[in-house]
Protein backbone atom coordinates (compact mmCIF):
# COMPACT_ATOMS: atom_id res chain seq x y z
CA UNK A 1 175.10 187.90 203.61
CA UNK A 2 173.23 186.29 201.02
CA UNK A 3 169.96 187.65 200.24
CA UNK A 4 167.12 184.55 200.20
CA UNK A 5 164.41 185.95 198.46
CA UNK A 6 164.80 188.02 194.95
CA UNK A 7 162.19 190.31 192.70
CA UNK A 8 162.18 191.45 189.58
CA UNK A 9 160.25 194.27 188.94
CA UNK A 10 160.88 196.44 185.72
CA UNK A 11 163.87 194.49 184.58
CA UNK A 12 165.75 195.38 187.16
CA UNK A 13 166.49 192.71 189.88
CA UNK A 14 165.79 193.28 193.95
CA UNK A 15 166.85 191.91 196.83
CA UNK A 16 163.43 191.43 199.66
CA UNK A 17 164.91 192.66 202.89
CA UNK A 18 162.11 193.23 204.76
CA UNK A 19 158.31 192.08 204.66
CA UNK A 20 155.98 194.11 206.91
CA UNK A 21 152.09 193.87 207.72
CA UNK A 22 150.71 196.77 207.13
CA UNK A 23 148.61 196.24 210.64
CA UNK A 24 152.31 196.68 211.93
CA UNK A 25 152.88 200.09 210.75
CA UNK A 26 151.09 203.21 209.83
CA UNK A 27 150.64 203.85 205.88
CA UNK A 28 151.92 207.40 206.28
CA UNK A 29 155.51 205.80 207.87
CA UNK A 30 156.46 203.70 205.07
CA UNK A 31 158.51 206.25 203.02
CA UNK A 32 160.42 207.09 206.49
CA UNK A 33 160.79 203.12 206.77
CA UNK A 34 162.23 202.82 203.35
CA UNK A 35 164.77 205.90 204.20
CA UNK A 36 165.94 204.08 207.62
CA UNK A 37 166.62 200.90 206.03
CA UNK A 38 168.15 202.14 203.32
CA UNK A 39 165.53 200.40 200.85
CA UNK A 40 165.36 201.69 197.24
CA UNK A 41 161.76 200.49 196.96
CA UNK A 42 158.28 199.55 198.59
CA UNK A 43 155.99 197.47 196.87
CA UNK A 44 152.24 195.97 198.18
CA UNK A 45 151.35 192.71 197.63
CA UNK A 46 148.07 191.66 197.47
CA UNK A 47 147.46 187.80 197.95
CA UNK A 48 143.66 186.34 198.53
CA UNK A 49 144.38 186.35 202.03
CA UNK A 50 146.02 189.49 203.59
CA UNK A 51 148.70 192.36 202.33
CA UNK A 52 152.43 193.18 202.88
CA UNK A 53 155.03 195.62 202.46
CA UNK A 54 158.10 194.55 200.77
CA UNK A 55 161.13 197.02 201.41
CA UNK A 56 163.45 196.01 198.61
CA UNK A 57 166.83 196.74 198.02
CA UNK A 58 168.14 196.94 194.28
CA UNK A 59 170.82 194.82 193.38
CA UNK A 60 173.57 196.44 190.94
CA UNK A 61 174.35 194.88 187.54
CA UNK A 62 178.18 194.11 187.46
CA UNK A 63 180.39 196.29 185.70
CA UNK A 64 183.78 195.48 184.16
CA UNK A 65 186.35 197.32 185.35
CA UNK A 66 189.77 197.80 183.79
């Protein structure tokens, strides 16, 4: 599976699995959320128009093994 939509946030790059409303959910559930879908993050964006979750998952830099 390859991952559409990517973040970076703190120089360190993430994969956007999931985008939620928070209308959807309750505020209190989104750390159980994150655990569930194994997400390493939760951010909140703020647009003019409305808010949403993103659950992100990190992706690894490579490493070179010999």
């Amino acid at each position: 599976m390859i991952p559409k939509e990517m973040v970076t946030y703190q120089n360190r790059l993430f994969w956007i699995y999931r985008r939620v409303n928070p209308t959807q959910i309750q505020e209190d559930k989104v750390q159980e959320l994150k655990e569930f879908w194994h997400c390493d993050m939760v951010l909140k964006q703020k647009t003019s128009q409305n808010e949403v979750y993103m659950f992100l998952r990190e992706i690894p830099e490579a490493e070179i093994v010999s």
